[in-house]
N, C-alpha and C. Protein backbone atom coordinates (compact mmCIF):
# COMPACT_ATOMS: atom_id res chain seq x y z
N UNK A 1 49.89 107.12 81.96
CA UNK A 1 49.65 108.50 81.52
C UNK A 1 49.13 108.53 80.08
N UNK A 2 49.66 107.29 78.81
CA UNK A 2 49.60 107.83 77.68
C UNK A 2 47.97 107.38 77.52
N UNK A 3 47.79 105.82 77.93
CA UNK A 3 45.76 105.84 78.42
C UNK A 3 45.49 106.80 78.97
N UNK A 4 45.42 107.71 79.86
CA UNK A 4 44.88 108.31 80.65
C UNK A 4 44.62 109.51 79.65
N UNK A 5 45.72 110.21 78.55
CA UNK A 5 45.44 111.25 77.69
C UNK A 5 44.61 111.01 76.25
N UNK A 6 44.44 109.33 76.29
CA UNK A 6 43.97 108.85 74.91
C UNK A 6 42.26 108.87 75.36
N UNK A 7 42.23 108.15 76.63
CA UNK A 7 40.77 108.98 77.03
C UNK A 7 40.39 110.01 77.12
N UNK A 8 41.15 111.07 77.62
CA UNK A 8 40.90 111.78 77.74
C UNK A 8 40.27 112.52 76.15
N UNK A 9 41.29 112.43 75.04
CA UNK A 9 40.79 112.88 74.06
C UNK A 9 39.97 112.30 73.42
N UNK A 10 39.13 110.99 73.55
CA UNK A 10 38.32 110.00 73.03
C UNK A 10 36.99 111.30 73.74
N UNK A 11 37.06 111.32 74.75
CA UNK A 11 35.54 112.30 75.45
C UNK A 11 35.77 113.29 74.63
N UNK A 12 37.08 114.20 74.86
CA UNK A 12 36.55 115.49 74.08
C UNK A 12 36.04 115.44 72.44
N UNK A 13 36.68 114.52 72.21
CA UNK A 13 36.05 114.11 70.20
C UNK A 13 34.39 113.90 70.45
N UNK A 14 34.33 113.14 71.25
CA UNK A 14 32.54 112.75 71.45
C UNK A 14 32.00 114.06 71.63
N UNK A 15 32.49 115.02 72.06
CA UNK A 15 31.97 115.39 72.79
C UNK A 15 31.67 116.93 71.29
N UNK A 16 32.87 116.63 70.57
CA UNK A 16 32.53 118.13 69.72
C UNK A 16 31.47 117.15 68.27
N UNK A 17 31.18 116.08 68.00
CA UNK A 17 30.58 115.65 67.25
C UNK A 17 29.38 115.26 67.61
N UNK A 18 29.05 115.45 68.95
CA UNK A 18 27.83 115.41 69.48
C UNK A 18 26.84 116.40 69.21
N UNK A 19 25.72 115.59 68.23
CA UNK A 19 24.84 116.78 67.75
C UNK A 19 23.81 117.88 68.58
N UNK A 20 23.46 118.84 68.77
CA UNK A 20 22.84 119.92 69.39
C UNK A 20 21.49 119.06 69.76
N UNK A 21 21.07 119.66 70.56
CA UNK A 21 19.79 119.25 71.34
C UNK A 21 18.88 119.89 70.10
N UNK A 22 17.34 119.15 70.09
CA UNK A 22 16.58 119.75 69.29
C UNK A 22 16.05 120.64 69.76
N UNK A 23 15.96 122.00 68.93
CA UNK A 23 15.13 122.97 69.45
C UNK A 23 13.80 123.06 68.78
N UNK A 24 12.94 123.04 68.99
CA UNK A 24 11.02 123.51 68.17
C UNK A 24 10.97 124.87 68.08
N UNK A 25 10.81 125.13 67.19
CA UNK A 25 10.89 126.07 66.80
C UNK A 25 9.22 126.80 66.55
N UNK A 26 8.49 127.37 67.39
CA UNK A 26 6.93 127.37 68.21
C UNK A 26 6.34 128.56 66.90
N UNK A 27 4.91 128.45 66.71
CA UNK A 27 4.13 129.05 66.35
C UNK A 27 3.11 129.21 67.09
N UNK A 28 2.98 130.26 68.22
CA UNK A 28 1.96 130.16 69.01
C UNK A 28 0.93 131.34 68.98
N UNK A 29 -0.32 131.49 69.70
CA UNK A 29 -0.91 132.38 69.91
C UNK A 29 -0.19 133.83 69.27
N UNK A 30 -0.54 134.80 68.38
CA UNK A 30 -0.08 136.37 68.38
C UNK A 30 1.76 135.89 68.19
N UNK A 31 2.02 134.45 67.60
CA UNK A 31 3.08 134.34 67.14
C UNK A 31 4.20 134.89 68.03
N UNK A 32 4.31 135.10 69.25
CA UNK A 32 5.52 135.82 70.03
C UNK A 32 7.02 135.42 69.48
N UNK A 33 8.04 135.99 69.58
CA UNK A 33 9.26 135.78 69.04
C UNK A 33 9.65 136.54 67.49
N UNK A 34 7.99 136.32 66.92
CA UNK A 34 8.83 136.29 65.37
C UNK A 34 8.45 137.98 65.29
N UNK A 35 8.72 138.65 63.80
CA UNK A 35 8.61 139.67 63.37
C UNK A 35 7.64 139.79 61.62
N UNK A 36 6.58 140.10 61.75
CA UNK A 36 6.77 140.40 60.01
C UNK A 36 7.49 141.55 59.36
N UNK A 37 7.45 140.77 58.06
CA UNK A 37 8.16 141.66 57.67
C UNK A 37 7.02 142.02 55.96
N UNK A 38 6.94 143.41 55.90
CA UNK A 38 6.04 143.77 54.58
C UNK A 38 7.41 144.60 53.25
N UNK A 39 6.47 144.49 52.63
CA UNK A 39 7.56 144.90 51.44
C UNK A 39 6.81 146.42 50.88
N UNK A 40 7.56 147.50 50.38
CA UNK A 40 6.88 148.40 50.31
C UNK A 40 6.35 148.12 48.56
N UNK A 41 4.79 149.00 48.69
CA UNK A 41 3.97 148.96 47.19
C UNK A 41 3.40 147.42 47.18
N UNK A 42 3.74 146.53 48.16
CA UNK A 42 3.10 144.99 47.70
C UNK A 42 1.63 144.67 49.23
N UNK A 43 0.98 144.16 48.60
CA UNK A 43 0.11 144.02 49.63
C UNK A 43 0.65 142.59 50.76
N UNK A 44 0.49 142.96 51.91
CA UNK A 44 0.99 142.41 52.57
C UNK A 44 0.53 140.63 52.94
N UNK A 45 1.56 139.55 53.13
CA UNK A 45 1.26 138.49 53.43
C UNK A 45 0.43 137.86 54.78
N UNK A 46 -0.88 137.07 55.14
CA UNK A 46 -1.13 136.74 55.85
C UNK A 46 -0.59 136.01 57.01
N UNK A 47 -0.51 136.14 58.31
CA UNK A 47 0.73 134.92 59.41
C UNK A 47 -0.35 134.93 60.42
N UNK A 48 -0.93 133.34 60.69
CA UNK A 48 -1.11 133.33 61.76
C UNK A 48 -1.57 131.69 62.38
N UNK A 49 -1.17 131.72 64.05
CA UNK A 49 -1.16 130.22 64.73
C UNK A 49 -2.31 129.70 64.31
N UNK A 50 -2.44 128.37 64.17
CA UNK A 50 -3.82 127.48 64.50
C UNK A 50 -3.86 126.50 65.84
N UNK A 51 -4.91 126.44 66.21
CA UNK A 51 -5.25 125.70 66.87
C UNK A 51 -4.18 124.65 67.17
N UNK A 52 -3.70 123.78 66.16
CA UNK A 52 -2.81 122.67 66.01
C UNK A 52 -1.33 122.68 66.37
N UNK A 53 -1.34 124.10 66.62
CA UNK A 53 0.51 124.59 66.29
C UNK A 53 0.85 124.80 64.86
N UNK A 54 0.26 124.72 63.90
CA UNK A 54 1.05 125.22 62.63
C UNK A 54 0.75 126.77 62.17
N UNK A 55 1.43 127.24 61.19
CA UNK A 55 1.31 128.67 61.09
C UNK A 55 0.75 128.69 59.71
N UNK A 56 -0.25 129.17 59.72
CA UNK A 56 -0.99 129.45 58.21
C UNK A 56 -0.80 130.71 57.77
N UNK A 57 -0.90 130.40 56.39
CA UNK A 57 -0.32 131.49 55.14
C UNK A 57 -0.83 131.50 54.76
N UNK A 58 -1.41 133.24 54.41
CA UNK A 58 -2.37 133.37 52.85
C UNK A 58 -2.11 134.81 52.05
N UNK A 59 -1.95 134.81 50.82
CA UNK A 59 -1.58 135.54 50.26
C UNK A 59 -2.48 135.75 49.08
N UNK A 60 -3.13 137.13 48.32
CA UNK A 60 -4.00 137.26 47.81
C UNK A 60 -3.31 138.48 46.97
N UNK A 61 -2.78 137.80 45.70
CA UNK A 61 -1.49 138.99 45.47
C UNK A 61 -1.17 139.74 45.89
N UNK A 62 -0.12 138.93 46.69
CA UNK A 62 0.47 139.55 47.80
C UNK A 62 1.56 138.98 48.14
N UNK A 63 2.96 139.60 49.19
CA UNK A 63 3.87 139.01 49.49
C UNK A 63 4.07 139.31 51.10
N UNK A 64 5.00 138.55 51.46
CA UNK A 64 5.42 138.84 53.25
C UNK A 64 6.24 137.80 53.94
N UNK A 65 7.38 138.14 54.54
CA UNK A 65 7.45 137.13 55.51
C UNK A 65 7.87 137.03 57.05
N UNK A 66 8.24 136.28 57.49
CA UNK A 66 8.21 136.28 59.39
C UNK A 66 9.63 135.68 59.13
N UNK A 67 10.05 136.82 60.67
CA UNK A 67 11.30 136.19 60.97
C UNK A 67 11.65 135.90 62.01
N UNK A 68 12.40 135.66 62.49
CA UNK A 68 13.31 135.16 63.81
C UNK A 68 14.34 134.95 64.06
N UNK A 69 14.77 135.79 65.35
CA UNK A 69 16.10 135.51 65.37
C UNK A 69 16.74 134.60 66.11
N UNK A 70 17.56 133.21 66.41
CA UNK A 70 18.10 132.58 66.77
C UNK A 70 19.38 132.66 67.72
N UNK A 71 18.78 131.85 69.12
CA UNK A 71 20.02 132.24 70.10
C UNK A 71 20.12 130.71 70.88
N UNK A 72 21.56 130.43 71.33
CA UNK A 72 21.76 129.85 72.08
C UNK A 72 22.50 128.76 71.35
N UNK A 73 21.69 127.21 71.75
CA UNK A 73 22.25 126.06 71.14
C UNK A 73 21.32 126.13 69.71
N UNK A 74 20.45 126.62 69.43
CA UNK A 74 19.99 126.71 68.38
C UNK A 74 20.69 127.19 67.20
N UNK A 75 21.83 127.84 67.40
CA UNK A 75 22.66 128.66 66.57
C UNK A 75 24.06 127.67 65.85
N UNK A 76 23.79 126.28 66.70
CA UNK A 76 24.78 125.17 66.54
C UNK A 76 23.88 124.24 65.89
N UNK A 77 22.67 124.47 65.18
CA UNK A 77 22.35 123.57 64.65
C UNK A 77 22.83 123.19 62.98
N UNK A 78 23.00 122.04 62.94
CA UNK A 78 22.99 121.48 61.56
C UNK A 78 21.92 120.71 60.42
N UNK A 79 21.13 120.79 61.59
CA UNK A 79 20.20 119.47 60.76
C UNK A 79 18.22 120.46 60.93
N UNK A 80 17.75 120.03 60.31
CA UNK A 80 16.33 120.70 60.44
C UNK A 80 14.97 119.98 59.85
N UNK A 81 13.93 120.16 60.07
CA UNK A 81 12.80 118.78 59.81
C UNK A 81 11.42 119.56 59.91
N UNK A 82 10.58 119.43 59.20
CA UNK A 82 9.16 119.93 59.59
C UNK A 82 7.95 119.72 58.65
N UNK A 83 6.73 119.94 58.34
CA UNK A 83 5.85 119.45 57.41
C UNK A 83 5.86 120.49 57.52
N UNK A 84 4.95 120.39 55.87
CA UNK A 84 4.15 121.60 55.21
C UNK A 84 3.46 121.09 54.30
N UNK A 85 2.26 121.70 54.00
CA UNK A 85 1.00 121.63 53.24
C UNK A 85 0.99 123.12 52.68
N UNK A 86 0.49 122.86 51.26
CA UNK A 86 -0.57 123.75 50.30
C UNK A 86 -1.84 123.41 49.86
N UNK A 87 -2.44 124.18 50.51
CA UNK A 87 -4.11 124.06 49.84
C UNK A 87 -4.44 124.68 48.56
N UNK A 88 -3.69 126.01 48.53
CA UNK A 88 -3.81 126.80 47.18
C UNK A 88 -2.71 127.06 47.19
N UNK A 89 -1.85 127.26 45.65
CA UNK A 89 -0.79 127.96 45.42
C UNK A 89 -0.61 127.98 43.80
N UNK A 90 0.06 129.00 43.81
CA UNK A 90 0.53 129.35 42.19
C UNK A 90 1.15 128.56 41.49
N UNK A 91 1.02 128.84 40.35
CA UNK A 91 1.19 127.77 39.22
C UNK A 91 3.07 127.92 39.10
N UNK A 92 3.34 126.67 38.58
CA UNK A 92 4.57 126.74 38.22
C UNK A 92 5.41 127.94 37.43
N UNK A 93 6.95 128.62 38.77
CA UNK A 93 7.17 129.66 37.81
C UNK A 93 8.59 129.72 37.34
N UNK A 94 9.34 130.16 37.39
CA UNK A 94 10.85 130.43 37.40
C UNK A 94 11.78 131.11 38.19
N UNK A 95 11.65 130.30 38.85
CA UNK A 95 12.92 130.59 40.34
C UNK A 95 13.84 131.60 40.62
N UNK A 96 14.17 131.52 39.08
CA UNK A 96 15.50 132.32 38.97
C UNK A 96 15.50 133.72 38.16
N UNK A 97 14.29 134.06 37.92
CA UNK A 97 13.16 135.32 37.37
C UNK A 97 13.18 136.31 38.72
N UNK A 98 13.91 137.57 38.86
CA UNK A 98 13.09 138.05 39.16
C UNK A 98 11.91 138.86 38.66
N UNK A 99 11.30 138.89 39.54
CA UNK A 99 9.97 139.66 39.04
C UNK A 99 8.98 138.56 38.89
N UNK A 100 9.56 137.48 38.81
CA UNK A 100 8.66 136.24 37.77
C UNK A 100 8.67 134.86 38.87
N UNK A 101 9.03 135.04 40.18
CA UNK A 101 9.28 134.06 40.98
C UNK A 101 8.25 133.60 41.70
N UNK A 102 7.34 134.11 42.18
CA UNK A 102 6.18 133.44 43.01
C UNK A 102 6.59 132.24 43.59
N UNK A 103 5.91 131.32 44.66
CA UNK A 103 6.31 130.41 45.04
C UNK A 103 5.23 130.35 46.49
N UNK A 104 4.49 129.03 46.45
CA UNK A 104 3.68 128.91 47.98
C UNK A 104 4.32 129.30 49.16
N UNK A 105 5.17 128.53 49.61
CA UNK A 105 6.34 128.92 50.54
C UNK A 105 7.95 128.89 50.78
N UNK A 106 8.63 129.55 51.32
CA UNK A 106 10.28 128.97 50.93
C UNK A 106 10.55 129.85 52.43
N UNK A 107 10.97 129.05 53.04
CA UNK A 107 11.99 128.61 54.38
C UNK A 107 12.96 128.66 54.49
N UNK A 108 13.31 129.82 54.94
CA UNK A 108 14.62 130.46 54.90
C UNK A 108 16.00 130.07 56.22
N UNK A 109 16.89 129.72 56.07
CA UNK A 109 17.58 129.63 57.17
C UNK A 109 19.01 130.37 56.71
N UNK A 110 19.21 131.33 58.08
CA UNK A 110 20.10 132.24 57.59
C UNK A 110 21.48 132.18 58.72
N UNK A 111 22.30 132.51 58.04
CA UNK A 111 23.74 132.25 58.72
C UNK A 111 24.81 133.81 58.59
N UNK A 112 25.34 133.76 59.65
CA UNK A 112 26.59 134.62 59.78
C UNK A 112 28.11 134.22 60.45
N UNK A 113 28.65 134.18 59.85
CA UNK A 113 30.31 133.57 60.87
C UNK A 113 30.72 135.20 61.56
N UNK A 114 30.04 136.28 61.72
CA UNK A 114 30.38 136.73 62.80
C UNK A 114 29.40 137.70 63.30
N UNK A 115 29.49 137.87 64.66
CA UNK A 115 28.61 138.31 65.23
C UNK A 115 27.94 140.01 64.77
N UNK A 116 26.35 139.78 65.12
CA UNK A 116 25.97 141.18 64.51
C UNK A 116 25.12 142.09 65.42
N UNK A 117 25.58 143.42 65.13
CA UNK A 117 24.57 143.89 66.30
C UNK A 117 22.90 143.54 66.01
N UNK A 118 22.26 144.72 67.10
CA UNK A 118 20.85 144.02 66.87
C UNK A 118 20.06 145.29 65.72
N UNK A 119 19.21 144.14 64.80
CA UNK A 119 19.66 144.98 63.21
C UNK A 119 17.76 144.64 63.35
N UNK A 120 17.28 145.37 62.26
CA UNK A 120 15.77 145.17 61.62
C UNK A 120 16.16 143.61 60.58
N UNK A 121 14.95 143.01 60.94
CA UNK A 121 15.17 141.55 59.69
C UNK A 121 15.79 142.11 58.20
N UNK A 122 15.71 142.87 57.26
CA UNK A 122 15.99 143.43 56.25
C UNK A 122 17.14 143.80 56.66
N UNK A 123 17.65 144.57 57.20
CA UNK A 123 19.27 144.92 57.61
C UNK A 123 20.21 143.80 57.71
N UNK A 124 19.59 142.47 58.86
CA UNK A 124 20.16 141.32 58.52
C UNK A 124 19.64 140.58 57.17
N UNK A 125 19.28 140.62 56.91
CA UNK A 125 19.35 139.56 56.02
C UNK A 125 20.17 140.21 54.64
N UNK A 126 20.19 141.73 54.43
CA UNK A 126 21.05 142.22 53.35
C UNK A 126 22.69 142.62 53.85
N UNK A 127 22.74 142.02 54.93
CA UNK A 127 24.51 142.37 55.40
C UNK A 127 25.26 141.32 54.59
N UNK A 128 26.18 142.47 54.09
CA UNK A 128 27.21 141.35 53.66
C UNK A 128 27.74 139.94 54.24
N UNK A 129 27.37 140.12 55.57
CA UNK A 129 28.05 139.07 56.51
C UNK A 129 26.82 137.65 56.51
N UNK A 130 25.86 137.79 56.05
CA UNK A 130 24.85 137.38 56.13
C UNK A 130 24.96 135.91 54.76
N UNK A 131 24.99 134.91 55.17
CA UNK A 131 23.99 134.07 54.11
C UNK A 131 22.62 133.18 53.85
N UNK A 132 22.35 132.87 53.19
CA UNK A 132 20.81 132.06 53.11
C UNK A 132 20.62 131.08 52.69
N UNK A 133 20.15 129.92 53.23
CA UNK A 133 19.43 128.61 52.18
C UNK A 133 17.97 129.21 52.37
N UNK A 134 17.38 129.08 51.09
CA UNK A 134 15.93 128.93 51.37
C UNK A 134 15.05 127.59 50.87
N UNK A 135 14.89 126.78 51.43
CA UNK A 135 13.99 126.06 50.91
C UNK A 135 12.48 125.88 50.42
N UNK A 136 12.46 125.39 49.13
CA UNK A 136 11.09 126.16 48.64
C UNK A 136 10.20 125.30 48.60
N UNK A 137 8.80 125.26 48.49
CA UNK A 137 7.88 124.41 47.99
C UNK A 137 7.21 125.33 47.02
N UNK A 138 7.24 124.96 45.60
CA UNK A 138 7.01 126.15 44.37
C UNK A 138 7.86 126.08 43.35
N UNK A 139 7.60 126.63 42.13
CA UNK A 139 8.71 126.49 41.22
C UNK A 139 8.09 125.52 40.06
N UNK A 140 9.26 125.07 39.40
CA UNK A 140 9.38 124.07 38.55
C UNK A 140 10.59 122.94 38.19
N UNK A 141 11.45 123.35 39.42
CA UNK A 141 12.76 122.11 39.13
C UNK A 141 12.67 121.16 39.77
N UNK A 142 13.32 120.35 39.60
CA UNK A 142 13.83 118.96 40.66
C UNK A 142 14.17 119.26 41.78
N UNK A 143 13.55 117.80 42.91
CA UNK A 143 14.00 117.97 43.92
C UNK A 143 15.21 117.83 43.99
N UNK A 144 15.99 118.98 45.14
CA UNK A 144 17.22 119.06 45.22
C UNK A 144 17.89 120.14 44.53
N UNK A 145 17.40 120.31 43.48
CA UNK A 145 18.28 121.44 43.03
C UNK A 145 18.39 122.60 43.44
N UNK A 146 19.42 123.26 43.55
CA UNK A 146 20.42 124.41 43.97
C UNK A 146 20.40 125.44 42.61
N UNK A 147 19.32 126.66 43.35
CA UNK A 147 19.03 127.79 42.24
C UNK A 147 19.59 129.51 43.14
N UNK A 148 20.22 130.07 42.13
CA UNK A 148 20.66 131.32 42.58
C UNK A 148 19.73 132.09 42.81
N UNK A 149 19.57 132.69 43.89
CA UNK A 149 18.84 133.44 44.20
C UNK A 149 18.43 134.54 43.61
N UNK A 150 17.65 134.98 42.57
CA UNK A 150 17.67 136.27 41.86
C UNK A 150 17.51 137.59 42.78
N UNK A 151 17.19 137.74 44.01
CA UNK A 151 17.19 138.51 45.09
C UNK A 151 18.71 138.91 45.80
N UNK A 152 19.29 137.96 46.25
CA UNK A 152 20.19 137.87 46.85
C UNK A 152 21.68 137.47 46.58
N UNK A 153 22.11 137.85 45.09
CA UNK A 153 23.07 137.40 44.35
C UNK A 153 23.77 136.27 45.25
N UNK A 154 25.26 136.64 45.31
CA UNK A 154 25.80 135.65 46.01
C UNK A 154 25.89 135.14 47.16
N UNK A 155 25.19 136.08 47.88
CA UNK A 155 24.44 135.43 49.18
C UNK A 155 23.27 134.60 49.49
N UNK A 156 23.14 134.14 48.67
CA UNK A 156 21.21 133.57 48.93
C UNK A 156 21.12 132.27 47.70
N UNK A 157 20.98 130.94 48.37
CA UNK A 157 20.60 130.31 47.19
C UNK A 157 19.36 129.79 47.59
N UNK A 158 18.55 129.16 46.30
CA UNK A 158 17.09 128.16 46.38
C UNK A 158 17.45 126.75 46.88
N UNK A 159 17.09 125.98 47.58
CA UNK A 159 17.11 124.77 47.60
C UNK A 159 15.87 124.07 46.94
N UNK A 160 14.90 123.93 45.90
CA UNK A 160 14.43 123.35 45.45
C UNK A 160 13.59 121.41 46.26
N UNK A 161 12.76 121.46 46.96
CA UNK A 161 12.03 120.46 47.68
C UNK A 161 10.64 120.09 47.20
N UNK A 162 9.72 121.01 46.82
CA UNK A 162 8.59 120.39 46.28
C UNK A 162 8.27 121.10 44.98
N UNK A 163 7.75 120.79 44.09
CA UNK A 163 7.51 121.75 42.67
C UNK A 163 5.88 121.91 43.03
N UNK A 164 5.34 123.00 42.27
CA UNK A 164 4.41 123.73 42.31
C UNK A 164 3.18 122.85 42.21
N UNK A 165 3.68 121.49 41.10
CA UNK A 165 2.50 120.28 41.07
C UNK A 165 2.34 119.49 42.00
N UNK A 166 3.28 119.63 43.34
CA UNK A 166 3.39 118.39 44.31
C UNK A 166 1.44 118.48 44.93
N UNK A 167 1.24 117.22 45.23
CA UNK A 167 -0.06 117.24 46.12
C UNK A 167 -0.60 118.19 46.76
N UNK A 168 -1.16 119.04 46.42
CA UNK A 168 -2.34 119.84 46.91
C UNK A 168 -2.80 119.29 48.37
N UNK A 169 -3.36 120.01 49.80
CA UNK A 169 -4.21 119.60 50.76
C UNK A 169 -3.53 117.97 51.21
N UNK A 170 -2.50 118.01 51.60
CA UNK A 170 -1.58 116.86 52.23
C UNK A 170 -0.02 117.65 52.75
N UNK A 171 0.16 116.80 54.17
CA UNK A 171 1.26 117.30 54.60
C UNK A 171 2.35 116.14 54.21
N UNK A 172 3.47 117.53 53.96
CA UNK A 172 4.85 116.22 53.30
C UNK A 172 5.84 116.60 54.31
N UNK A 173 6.41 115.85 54.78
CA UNK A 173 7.49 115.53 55.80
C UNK A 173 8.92 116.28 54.99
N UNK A 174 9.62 116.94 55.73
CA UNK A 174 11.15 116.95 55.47
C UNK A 174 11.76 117.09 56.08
N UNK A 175 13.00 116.49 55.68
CA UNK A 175 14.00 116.61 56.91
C UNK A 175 15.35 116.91 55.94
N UNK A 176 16.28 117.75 56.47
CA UNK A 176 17.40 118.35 55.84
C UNK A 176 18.76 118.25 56.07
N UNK A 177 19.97 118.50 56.09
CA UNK A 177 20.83 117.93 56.41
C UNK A 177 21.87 119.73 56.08
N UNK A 178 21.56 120.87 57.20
CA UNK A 178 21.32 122.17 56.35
C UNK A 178 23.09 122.17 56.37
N UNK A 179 23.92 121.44 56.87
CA UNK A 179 25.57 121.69 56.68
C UNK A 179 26.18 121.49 55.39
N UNK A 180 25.59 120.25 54.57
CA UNK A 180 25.83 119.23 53.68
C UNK A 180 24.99 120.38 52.90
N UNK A 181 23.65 120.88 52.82
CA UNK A 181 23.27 121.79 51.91
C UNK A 181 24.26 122.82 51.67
N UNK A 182 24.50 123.63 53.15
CA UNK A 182 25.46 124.74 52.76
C UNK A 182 26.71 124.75 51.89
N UNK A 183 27.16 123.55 52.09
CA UNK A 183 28.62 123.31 51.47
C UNK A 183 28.46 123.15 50.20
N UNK A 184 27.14 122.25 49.65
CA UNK A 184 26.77 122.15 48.38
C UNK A 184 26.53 123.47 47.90
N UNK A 185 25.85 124.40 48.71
CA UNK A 185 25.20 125.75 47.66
C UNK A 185 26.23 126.37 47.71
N UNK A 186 27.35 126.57 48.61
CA UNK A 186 28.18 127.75 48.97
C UNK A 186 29.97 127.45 48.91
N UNK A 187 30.18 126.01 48.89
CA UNK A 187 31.51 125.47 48.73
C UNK A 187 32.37 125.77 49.95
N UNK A 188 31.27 126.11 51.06
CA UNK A 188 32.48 126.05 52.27
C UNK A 188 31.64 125.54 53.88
N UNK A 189 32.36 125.91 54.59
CA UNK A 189 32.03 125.01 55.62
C UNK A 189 30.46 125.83 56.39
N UNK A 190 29.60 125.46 56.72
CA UNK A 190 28.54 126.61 57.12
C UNK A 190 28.63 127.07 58.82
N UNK A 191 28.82 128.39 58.53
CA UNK A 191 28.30 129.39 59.63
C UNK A 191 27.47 128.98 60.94
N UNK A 192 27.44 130.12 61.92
CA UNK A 192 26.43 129.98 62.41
C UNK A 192 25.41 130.08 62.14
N UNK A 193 23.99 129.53 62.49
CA UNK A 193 22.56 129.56 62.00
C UNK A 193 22.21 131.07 63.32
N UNK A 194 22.19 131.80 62.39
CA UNK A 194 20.92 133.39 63.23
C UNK A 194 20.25 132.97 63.12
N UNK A 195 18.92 132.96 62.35
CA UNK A 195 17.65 132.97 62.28
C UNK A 195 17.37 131.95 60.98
N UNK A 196 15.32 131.92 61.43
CA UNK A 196 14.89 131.63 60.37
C UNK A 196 13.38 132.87 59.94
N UNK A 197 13.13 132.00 58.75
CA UNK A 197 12.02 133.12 57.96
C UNK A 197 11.62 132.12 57.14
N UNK A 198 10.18 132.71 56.91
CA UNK A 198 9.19 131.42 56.14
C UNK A 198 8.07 132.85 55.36
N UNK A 199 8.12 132.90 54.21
CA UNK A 199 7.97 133.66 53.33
C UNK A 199 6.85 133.25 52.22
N UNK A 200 5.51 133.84 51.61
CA UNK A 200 5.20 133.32 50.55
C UNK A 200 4.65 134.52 49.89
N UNK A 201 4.60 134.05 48.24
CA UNK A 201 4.61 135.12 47.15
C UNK A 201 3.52 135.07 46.42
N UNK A 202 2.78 135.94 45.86
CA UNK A 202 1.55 135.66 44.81
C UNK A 202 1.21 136.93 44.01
N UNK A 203 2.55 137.83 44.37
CA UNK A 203 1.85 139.00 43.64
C UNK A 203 2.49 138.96 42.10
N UNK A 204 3.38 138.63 41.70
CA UNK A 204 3.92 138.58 40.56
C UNK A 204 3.30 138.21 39.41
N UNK A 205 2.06 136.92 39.94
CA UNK A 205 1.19 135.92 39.08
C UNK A 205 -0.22 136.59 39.32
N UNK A 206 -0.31 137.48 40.37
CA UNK A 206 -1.66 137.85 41.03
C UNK A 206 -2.70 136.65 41.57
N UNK A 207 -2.50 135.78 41.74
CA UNK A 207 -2.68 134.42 42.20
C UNK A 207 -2.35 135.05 43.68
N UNK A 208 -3.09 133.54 44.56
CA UNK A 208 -3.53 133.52 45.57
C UNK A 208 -2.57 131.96 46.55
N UNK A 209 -2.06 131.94 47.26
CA UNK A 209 -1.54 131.00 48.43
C UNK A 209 -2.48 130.66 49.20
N UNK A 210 -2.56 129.38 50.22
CA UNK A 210 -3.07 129.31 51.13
C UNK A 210 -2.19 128.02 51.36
N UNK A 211 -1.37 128.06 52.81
CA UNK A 211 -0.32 126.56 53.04
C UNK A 211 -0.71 126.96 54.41
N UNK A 212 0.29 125.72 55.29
CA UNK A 212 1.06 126.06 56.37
C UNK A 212 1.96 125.34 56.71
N UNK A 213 2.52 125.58 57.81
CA UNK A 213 3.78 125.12 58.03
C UNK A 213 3.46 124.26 59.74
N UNK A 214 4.19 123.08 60.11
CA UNK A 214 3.85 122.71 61.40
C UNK A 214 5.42 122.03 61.47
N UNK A 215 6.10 121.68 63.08
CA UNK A 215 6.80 121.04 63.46
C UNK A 215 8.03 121.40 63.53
N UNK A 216 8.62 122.49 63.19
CA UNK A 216 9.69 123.20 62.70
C UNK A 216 10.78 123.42 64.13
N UNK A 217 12.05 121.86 63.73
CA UNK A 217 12.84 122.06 64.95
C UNK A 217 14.29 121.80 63.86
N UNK A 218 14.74 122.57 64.66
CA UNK A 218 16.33 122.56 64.32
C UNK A 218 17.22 121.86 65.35
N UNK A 219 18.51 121.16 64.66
CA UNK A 219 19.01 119.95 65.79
C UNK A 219 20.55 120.05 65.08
């Protein structure tokens, strides 16, 4: 009996540390799934598929971003991976400025530990219940660093990944580890993953974006 219960709990341990299936997270044709989202008084951000599967961005002082909401095993993910390229983007700014933040793109992944009705992207993402990593390519800090969100006080931090000088017209690989982030930005254990959002800025600098984003799976 006492083998028979030591297996038994050997499967169920495997079985809760067993990581989530990967989900892809699609940019297709007329973008189905996602939502934009415009900001009022700002001219609105460019979104749309290529040929390739990636989603191109262009912004001509201007801001905007796309969202999505997340269901299923996708909502158990911990881990996340995808390229991105800038062809054009704004010059190095200050993260933690508002008003003064610009940034090519920043990749938002958003969390709630309890369930929410069905809300406009802006409703979720300003609920108290709501938190954010965003990961940026833009700025001026080190990779890695953890910046307060000047938007989103204590709900929302920067994760800091490429600075504003990284390579121009080349795709850079990343891969994330978004549990180990959360705990770092937030000091506790992370939530469920709702959604994501991929966002870029140029009106602040009046400067111009042009990136995109390809490969985007959560696991």
């Amino acid at each position: 009996m006492r083998s028979t219960l030591v297996a038994a709990f050997l499967v169920l341990a495997a079985a809760l540390i067993t990581p989530a299936a990967a989900e892809a997270i699609r940019f297709a044709p007329g973008l189905p799934g996602w939502t934009v989202v415009t900001f009022p008084r700002i001219a609105p951000a460019q979104f749309a598929a290529t040929d390739d599967g990636a989603l191109a961005i262009s912004t001509d002082t201007a801001a905007g971003m796309l969202w999505r909401p997340l269901t299923g095993p996708a909502r158990e993910a911990r881990k996340a991976r995808w390229r991105w390229r800038v062809d054009e983007g704004v010059a190095a700014t200050d993260l933690m400025r508002r008003g003064a933040d610009d940034r090519a793109i920043g990749l938002y992944f958003v969390f709630s530990d309890r369930p929410e009705p069905a809300a406009t992207p802006m409703e979720t993402l300003t609920s108290p219940a709501v938190t954010t990593l965003v990961y940026v390519f833009g700025g001026d800090r080190p990779r890695g660093s953890v910046i307060a969100s000047p938007h989103m006080g204590g709900r929302g931090k920067f994760i800091a990944l490429r600075a504003a000088d990284a390579s121009k017209r080349v795709w850079h690989d990343e891969s994330v580890d978004l549990a180990s982030d959360y705990t770092r930005a937030f000091g506790r254990s992370m939530p469920a993953l709702i959604g994501v959002a991929i966002s870029s800025d140029s009106d602040d600098t009046r400067a111009r974006n042009r990136a995109r984003v390809q490969g985007l799976v959560v696991e």
